[in-house]
N, C-alpha and C. Protein backbone atom coordinates (compact mmCIF):
# COMPACT_ATOMS: atom_id res chain seq x y z
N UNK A 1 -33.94 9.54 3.19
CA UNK A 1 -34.59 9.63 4.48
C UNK A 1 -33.57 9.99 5.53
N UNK A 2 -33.95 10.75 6.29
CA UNK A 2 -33.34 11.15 7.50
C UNK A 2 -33.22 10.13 9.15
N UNK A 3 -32.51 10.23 9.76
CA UNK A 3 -32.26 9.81 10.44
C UNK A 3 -33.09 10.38 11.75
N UNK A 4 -33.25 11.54 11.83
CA UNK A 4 -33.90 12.33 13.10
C UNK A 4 -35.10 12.06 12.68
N UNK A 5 -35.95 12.01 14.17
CA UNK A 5 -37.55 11.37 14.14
C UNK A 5 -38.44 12.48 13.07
N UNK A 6 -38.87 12.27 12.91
CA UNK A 6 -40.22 12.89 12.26
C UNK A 6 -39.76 14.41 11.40
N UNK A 7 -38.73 13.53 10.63
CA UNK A 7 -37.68 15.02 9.77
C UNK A 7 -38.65 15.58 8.43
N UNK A 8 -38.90 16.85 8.77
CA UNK A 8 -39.60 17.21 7.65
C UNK A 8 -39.32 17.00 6.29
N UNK A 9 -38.16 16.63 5.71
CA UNK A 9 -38.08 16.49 4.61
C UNK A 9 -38.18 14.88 4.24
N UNK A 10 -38.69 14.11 5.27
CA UNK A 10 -39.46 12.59 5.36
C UNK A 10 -40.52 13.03 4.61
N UNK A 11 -41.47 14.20 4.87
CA UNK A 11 -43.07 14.45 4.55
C UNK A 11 -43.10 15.15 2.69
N UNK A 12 -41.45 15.50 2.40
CA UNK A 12 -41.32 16.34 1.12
C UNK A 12 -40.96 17.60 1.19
N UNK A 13 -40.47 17.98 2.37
CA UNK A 13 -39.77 19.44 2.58
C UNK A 13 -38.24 19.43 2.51
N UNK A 14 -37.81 20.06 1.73
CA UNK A 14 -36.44 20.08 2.02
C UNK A 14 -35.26 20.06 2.67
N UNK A 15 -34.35 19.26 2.34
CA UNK A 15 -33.59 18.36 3.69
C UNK A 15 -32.73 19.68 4.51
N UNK A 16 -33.10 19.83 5.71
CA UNK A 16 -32.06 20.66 6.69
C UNK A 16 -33.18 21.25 7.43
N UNK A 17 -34.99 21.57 6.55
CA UNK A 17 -35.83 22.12 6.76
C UNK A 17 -35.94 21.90 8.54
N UNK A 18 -36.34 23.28 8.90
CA UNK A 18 -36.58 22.76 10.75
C UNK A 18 -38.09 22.45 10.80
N UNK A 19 -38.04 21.70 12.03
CA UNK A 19 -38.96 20.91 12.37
C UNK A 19 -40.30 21.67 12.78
N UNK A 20 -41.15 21.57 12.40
CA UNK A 20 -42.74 22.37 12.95
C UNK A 20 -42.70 22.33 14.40
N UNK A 21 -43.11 23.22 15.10
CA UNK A 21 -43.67 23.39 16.56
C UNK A 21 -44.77 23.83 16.85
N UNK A 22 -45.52 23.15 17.57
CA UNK A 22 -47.04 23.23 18.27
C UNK A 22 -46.98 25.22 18.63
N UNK A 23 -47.89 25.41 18.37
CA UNK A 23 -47.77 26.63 18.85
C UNK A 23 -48.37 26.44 20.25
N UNK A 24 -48.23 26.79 21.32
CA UNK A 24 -48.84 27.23 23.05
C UNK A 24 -49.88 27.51 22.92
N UNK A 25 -51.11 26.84 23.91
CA UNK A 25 -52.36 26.99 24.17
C UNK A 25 -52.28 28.50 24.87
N UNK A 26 -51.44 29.14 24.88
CA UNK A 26 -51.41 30.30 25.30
C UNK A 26 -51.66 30.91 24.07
N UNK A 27 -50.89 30.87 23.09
CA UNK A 27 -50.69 31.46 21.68
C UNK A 27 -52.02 31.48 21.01
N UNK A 28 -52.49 30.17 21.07
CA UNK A 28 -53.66 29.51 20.46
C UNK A 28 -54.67 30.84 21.14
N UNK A 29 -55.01 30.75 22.38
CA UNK A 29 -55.61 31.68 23.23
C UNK A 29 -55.91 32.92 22.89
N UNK A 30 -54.49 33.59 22.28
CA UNK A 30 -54.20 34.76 22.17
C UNK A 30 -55.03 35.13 20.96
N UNK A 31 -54.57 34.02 19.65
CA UNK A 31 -54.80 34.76 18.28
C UNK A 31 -56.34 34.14 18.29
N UNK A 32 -57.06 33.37 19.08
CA UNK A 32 -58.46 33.20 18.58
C UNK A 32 -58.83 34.56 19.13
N UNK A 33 -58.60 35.19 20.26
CA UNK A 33 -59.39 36.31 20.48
C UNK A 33 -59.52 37.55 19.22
N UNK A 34 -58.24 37.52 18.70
CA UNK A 34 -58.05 38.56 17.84
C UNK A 34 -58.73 38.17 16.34
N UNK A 35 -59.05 36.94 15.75
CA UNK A 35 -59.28 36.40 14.73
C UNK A 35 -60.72 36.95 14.38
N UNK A 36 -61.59 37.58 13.91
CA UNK A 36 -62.84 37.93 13.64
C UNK A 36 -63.80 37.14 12.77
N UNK A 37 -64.04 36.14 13.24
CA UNK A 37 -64.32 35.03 12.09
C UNK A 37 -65.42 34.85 10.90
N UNK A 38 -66.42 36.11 11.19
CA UNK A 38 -67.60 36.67 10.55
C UNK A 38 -66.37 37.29 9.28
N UNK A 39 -65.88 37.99 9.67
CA UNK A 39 -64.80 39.07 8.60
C UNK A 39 -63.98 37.89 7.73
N UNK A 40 -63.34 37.05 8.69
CA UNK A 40 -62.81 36.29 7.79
C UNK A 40 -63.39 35.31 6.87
N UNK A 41 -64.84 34.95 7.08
CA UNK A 41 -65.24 34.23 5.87
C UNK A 41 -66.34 34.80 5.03
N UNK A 42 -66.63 36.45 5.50
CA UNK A 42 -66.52 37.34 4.09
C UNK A 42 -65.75 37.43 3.42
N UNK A 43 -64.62 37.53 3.97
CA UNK A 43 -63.16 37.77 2.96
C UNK A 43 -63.08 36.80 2.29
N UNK A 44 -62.91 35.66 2.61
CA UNK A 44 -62.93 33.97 1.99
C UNK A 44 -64.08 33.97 0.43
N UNK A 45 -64.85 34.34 1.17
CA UNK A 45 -65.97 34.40 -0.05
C UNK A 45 -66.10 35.34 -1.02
N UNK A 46 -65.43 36.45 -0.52
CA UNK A 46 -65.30 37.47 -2.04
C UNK A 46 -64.08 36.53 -2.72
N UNK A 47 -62.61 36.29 -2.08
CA UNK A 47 -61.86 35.73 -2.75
C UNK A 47 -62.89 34.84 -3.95
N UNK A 48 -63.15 33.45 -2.98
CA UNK A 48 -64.19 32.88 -4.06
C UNK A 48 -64.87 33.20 -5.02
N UNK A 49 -65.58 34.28 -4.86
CA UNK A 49 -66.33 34.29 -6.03
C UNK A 49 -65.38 35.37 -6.85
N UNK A 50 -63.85 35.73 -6.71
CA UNK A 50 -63.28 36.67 -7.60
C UNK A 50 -63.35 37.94 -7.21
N UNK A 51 -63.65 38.09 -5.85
CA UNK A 51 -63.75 39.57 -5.56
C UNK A 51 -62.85 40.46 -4.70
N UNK A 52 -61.58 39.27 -4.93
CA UNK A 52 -60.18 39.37 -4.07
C UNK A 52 -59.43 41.19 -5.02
N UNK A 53 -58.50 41.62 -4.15
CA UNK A 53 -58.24 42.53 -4.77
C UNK A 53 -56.87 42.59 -5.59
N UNK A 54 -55.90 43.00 -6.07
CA UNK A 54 -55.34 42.95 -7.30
C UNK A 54 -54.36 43.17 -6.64
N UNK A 55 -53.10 43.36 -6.93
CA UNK A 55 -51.69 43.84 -6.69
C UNK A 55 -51.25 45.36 -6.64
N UNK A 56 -51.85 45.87 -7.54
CA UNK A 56 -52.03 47.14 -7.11
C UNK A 56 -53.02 47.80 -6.68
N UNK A 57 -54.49 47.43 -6.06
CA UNK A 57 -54.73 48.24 -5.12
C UNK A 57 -54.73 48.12 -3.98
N UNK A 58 -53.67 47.00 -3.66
CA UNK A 58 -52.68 47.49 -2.63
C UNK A 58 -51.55 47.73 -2.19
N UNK A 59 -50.68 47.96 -2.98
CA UNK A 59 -49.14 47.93 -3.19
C UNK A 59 -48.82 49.40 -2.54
N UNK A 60 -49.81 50.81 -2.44
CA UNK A 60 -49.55 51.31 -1.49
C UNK A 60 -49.80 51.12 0.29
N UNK A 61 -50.17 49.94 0.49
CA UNK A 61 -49.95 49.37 1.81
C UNK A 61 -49.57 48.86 2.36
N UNK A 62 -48.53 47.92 1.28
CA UNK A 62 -46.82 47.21 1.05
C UNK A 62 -46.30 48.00 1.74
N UNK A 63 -45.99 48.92 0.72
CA UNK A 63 -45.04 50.50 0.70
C UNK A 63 -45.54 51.33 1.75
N UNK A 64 -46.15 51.24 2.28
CA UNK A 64 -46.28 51.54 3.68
C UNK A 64 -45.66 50.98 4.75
N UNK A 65 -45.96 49.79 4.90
CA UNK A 65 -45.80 48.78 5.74
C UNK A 65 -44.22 48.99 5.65
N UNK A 66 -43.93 48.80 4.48
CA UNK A 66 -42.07 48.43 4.29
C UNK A 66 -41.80 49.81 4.89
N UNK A 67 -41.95 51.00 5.03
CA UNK A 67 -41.57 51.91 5.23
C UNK A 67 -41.23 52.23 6.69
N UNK A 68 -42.64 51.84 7.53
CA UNK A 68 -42.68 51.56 8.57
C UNK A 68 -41.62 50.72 9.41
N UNK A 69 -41.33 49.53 8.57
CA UNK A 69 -40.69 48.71 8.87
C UNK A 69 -39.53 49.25 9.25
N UNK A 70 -38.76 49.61 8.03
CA UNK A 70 -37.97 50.13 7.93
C UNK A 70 -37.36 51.53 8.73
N UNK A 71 -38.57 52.51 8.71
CA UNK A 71 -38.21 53.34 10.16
C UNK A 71 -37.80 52.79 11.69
N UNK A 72 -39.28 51.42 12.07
CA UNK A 72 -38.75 51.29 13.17
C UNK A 72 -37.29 50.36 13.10
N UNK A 73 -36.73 49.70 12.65
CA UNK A 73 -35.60 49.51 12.33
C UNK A 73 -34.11 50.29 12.53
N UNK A 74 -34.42 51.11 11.95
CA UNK A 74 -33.21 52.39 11.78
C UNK A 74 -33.51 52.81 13.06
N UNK A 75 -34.63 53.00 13.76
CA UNK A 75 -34.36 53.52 15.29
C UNK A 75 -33.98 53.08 16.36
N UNK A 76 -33.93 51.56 16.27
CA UNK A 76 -33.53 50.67 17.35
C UNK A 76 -32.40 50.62 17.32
């Protein structure tokens, strides 16, 4: 057990682990607007019943993404 209040690795996280932070009722604010919650518990429910999609048909959107990444990167 740790000595600092409410040390995550008290709860089973590994000792040095940093501590959780509340995210801002601003934050909170922000991502409910963007969250689509009809979409997200279609999605929920194909998962469920197995209708989640595979590793490769999307691994070209990884490889996108990383690419992207990676450009804006190299330009900054």
């Amino acid at each position: 057990m740790s000595d600092r209040k409410n040390d995550p690795s008290d709860a089973g996280a590994p000792p040095g682990a940093p501590l959780s932070v509340a995210p801002s009722p601003e934050l909170v604010a922000a991502l409910a607007q963007t969250v689509n919650e009809t979409e997200l518990a279609e999605g929920l429910r194909e998962l469920r019943a197995g209708g989640g999609r595979t590793l490769d048909q999307f691994t070209g959107e990884l490889e996108g993404a990383a690419r992207a990444a990676g450009a804006t990167k190299s330009a900054s």
